[in-house]
Protein backbone atom coordinates (compact mmCIF):
# COMPACT_ATOMS: atom_id res chain seq x y z
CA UNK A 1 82.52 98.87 83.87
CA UNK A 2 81.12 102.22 82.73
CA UNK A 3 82.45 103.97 80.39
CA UNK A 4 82.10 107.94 79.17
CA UNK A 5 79.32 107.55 76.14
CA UNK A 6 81.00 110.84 74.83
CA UNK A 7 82.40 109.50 71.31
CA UNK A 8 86.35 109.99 71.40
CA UNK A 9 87.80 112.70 69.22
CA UNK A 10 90.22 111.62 66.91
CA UNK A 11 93.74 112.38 67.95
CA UNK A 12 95.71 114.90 66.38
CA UNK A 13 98.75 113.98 64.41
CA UNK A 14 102.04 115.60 65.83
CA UNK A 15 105.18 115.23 63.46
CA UNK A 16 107.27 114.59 66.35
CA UNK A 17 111.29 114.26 63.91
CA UNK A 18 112.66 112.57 66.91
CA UNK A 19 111.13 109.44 66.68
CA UNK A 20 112.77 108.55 63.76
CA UNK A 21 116.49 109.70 65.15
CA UNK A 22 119.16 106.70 66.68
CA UNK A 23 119.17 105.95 70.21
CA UNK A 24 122.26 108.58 70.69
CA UNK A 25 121.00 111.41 69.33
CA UNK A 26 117.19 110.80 70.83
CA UNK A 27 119.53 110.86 74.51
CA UNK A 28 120.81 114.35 73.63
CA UNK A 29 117.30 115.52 74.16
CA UNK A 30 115.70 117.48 76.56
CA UNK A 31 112.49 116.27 78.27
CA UNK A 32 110.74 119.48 77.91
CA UNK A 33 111.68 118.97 73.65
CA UNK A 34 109.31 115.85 73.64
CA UNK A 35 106.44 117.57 73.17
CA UNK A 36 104.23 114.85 74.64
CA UNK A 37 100.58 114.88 75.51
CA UNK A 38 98.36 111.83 77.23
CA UNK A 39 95.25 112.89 74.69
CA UNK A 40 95.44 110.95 72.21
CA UNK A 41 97.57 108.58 73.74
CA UNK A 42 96.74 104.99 74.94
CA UNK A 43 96.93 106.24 78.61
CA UNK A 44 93.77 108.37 77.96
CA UNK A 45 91.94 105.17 77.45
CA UNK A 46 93.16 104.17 80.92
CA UNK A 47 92.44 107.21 83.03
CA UNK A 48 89.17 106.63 81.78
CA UNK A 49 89.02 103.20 82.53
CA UNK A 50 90.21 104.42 86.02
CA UNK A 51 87.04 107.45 85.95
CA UNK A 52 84.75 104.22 85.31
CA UNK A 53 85.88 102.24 88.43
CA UNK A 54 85.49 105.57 90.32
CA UNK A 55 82.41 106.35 89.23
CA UNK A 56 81.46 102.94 89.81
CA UNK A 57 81.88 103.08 93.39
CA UNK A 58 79.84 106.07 93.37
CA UNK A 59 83.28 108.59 94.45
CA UNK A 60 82.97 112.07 92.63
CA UNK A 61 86.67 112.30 92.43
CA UNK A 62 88.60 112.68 89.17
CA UNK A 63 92.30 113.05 89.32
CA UNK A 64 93.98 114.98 86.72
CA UNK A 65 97.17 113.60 85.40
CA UNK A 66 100.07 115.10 83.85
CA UNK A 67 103.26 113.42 82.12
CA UNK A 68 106.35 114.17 84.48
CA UNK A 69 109.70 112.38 84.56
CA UNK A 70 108.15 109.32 87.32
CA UNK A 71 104.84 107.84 88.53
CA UNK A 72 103.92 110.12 92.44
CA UNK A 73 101.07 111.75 93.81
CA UNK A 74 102.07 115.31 95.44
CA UNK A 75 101.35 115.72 98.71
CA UNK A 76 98.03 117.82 99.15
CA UNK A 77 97.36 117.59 95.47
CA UNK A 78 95.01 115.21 94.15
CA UNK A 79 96.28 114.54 90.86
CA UNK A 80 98.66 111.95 89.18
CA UNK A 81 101.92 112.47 87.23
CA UNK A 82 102.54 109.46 85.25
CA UNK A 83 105.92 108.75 83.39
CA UNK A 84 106.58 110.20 80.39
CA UNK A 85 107.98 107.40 78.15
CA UNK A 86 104.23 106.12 78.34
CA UNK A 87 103.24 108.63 76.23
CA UNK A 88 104.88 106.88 73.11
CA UNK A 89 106.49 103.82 71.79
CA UNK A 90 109.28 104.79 70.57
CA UNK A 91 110.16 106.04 74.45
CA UNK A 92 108.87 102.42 75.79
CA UNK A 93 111.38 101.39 73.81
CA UNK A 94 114.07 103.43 74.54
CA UNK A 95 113.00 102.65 78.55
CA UNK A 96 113.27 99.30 78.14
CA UNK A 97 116.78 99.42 76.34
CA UNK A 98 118.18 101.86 79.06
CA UNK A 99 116.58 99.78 82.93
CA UNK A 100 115.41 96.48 80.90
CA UNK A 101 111.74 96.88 81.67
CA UNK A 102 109.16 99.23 81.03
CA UNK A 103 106.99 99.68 84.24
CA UNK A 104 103.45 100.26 83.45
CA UNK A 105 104.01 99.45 80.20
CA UNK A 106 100.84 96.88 80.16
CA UNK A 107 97.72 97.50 80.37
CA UNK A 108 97.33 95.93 83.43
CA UNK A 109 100.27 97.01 84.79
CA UNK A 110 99.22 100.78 84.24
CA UNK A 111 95.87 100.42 85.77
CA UNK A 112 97.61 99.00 88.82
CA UNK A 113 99.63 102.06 89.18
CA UNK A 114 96.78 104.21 88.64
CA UNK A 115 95.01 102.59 91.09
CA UNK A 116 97.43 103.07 93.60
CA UNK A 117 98.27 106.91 92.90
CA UNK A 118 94.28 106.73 92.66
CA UNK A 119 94.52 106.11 96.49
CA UNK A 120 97.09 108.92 97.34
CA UNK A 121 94.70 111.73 95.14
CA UNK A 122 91.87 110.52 97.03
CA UNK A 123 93.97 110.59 100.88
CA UNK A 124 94.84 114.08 99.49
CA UNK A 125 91.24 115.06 98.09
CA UNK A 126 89.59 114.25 101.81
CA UNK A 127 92.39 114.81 104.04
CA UNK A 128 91.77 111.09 105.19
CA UNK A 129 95.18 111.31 107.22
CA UNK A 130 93.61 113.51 109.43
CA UNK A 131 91.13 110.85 110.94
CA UNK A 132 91.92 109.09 114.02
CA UNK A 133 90.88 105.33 113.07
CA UNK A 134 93.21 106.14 109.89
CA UNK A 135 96.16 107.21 111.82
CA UNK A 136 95.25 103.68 114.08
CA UNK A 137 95.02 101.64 111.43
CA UNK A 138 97.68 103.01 108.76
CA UNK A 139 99.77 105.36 110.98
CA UNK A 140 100.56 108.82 110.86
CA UNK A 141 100.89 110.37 107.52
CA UNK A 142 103.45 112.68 108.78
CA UNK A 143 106.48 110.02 109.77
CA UNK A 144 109.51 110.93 107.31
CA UNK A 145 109.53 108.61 104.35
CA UNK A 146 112.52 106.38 105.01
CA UNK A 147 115.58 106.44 103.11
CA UNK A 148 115.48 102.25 103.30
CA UNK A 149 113.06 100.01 105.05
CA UNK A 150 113.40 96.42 105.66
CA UNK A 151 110.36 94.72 104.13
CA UNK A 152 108.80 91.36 105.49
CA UNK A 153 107.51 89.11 102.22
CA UNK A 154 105.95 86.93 105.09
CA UNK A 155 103.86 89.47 106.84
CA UNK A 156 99.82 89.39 106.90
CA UNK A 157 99.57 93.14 108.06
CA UNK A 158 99.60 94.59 104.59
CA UNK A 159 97.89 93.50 101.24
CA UNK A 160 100.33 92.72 98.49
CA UNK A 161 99.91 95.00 95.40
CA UNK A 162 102.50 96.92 94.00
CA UNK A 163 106.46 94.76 94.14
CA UNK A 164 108.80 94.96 96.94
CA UNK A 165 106.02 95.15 99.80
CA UNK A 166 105.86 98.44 99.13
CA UNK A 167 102.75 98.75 101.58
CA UNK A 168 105.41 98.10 104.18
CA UNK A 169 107.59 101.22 103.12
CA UNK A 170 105.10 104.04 104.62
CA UNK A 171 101.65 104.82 106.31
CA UNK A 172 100.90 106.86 103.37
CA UNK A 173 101.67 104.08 100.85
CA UNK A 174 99.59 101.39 103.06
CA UNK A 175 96.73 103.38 102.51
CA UNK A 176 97.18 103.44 98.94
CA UNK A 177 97.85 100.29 98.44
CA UNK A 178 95.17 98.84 100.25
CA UNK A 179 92.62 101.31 98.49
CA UNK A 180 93.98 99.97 95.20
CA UNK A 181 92.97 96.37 96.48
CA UNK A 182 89.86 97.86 97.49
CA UNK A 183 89.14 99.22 94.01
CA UNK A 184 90.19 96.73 91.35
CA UNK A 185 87.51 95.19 90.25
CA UNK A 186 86.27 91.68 90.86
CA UNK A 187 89.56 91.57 93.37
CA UNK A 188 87.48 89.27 95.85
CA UNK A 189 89.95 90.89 98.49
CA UNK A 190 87.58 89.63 101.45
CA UNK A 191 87.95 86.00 100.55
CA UNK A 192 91.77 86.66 99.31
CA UNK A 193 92.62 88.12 102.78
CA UNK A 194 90.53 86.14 104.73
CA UNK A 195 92.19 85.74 108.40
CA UNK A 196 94.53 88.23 107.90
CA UNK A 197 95.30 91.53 110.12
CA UNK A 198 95.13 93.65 106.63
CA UNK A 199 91.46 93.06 106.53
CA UNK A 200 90.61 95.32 108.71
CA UNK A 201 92.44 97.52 106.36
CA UNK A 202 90.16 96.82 103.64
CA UNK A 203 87.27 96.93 105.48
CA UNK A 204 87.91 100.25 106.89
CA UNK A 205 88.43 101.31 103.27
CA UNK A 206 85.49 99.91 102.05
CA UNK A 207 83.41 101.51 104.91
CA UNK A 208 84.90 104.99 104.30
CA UNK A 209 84.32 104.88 100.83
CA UNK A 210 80.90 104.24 100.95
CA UNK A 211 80.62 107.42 103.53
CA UNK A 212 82.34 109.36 100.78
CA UNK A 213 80.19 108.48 98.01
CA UNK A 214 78.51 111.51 96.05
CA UNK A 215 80.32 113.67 98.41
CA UNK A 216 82.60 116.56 96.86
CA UNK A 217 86.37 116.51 97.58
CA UNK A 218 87.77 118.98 100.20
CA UNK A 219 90.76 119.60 98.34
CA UNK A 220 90.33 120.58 94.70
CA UNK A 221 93.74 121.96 93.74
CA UNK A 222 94.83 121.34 89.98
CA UNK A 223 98.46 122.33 90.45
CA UNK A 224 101.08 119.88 88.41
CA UNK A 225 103.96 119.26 89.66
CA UNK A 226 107.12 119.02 88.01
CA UNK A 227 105.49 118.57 84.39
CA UNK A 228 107.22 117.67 81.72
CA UNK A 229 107.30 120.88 79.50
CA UNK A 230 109.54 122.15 82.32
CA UNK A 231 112.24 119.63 83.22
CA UNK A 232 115.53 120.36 81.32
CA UNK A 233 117.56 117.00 81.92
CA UNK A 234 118.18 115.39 78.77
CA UNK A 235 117.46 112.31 78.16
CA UNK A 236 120.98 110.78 78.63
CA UNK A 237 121.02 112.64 82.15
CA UNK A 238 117.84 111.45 83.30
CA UNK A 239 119.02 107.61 82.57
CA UNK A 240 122.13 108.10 84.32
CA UNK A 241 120.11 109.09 87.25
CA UNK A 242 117.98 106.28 87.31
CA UNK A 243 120.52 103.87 86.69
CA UNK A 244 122.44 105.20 89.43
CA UNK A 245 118.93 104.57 91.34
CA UNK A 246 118.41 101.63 90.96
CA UNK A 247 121.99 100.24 91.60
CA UNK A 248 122.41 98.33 95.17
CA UNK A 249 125.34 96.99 96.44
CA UNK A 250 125.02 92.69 97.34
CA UNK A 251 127.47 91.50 99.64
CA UNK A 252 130.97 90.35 97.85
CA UNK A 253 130.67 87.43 98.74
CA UNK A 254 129.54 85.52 95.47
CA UNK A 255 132.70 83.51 95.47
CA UNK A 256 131.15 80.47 97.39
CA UNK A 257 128.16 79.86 96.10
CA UNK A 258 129.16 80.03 92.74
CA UNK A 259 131.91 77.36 93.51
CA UNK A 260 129.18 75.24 95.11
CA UNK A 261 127.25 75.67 92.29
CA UNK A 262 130.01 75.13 89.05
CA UNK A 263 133.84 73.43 88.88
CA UNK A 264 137.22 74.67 88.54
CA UNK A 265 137.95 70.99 88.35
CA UNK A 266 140.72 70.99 85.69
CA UNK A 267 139.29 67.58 84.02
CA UNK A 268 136.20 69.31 82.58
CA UNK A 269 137.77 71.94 81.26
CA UNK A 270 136.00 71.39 77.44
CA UNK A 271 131.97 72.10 79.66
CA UNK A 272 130.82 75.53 78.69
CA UNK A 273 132.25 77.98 81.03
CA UNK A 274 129.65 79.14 83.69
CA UNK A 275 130.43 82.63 82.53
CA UNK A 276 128.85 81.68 78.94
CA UNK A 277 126.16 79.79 80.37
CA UNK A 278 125.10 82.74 82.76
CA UNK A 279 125.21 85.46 79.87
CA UNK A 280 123.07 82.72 77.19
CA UNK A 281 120.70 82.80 79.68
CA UNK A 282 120.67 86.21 81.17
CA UNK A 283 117.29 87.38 80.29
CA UNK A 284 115.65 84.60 81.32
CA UNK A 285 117.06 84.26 85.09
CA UNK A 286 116.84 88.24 84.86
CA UNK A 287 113.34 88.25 84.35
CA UNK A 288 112.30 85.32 86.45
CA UNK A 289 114.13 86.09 89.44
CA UNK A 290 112.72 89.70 89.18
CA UNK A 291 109.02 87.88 89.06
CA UNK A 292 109.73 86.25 91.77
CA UNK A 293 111.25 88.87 94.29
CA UNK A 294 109.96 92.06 92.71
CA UNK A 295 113.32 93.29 92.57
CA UNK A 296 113.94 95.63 89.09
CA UNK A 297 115.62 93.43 86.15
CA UNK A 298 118.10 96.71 85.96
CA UNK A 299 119.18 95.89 89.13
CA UNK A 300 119.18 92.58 89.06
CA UNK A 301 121.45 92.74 85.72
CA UNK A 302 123.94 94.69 87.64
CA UNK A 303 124.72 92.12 89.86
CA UNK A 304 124.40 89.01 86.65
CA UNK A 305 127.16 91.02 85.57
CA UNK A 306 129.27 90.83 88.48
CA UNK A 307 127.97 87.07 89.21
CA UNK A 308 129.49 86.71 85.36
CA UNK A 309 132.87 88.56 85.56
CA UNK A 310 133.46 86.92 88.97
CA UNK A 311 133.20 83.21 86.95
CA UNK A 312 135.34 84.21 84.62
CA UNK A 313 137.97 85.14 86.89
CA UNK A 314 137.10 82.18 88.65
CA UNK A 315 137.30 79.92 85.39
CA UNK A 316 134.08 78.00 86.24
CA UNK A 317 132.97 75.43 84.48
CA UNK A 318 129.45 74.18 84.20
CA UNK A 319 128.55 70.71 85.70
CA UNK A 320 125.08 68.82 85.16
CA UNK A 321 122.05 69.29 83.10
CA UNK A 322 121.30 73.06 81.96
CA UNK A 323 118.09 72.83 83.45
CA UNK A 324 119.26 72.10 86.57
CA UNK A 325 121.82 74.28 86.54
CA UNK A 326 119.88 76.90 85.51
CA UNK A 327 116.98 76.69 88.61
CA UNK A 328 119.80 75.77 90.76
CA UNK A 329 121.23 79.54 90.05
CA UNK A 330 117.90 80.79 89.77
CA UNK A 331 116.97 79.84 93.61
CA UNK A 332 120.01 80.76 94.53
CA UNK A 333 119.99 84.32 93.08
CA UNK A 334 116.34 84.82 94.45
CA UNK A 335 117.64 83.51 97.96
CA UNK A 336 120.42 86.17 98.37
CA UNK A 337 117.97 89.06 96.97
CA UNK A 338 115.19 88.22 99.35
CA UNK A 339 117.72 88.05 102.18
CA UNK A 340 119.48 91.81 100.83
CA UNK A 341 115.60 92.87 100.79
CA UNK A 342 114.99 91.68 104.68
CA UNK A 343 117.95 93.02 105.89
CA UNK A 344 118.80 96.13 104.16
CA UNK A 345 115.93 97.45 101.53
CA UNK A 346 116.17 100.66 99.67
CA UNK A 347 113.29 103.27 98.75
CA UNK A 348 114.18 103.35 95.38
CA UNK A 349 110.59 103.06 93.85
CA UNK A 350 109.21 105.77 91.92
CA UNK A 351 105.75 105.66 93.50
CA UNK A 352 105.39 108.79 95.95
């Protein structure tokens, strides 16, 4: 992959007092106080890693990023804000304590992302939503975004990048999607989507790509958008907002399945109570079942917590092996998610 043969000036050191403060102070911050930068910073490494797929392909764009408070794209901008708490370590950390998970805190998770807001800049950049065989083959860019959508894991119209079938949310998000595909690489997407209506998809991608190398974007604007030396919110504020994102109400009805799945049968009282046994193994189930339907762990926890409460209430024993037990819960859990997902949905990702 190529790479920039500049050599890479050394970062400079900012004392930065905060990352030494407890969680409850650090939350009494403001964003703006963080004084962050991506120079210097691991995600410089990856924009460039990003430059050298670009330039690979022979496309002349290069999106400037900014730190803001989420991962989006603007509309008519062709740029990237990328997350904050990327910036540093001590914020990963304080991201993962607050929603359980750090998204795009990998390496390959972050160049995933990139890719994808990669494929708004460059829809932005070239006005691509303005072509007819575009609007025919993605839709039109201009349909509202949808407050929830109802996703279909089984469909073979979209590729499958990003979690939740998030290609299925918008036209504007197919596109990127698919472009992200398009770009990793080594991806092998023709043999990986082989027979499948989202081919034709990648193949228009590919072909308009190739009409776009060497050629100069139309749109060249480096406005940022909501950057991060601007947003006020503390840090407290902005994780009560999320959280409040990212919470979804399940149907009540729990009550059922979880007496299907342990006993209120007096006789076994002295078993571990199911309400022990869910909360030993709460990080586990959390972070498989969130593997396995791209639902967020924070989300996920919420309702753990409710599954857990509603056991003890219930005074549920546990009954079998713990390994059975546990995958019985864990196919159960992923069951009622996917079928919340199919039926109801939310757009509560943070990709724009």
């Amino acid at each position: 992959m190529p790479r920039s043969s500049k050599p890479a000036k050394p970062a400079k050191r900012v004392a930065r007092p905060w990352t030494r403060w407890s969680t409850v102070r650090l939350l009494q911050l403001r964003l703006k106080d963080l004084d962050l930068r991506i120079e210097g910073s691991w995600l410089e490494q990856n924009i460039e890693e990003l430059f050298g797929e670009l330039e690979a392909r022979r496309l002349t764009i290069r999106p400037h990023a900014w730190l803001s408070d989420e991962w989006f794209s603007p509309s008519g901008i062709p740029g990237i804000a990328i997350p904050f708490y990327l910036a540093h370590p001590r914020l990963m950390r304080l991201e993962r304590a607050q929603l359980l998970e750090v998204e795009g805190g990998t390496h390959a998770e972050c160049m995933q992302i990139l890719r994808h807001e990669c494929g708004h800049a460059v829809q932005h950049a070239f006005d691509l939503h303005r072509r007819r065989e575009w609007q025919r083959l993605f839709g039109r860019s201009s349909k509202p975004y949808p407050e929830s959508y109802r996703p279909n894991p089984g469909s073979k119209r979209y590729v499958q990048h990003l979690r939740r079938w998030y290609a299925q949310s918008h036209p504007d998000e197919d596109f990127a999607e698919t472009f992200a595909v398009w770009l990793r690489p080594h991806s092998d997407w023709r043999r990986r989507y082989a027979g499948w209506p989202a081919l034709k998809k990648l193949q228009y991608v590919d072909r308009l790509m190739r009409e776009l190398a060497g050629v100069q974007p139309m749109v060249r604007s480096r406005r940022r958008v909501d950057p991060l030396k601007t947003l006020s919110l503390t840090l407290f504020e902005h994780y009560t907002y999320r959280r409040a994102l990212y919470s979804i109400e399940y149907p009540k009805t729990w009550d059922d399945d979880l007496r299907r799945l342990f006993s209120s049968d007096r006789r076994i009282q002295a078993r571990e109570s199911a309400a022990v046994f869910l909360r030993r193994h709460r990080s586990s189930i959390r972070h498989v079942v969130a593997k396995w339907t791209g639902e967020y762990q924070f989300t996920l926890d919420t309702v753990l917590g409710d599954m857990i409460g509603r056991c003890r209430e219930l005074n549920l024993r546990v009954l079998g092996r713990d390994r059975q037990v546990l995958t019985d819960f864990m196919v159960l859990l992923t069951a009622r998610t996917m079928e919340m997902l199919s039926k109801k949905g939310r757009r509560d990702w943070i990709v724009v």
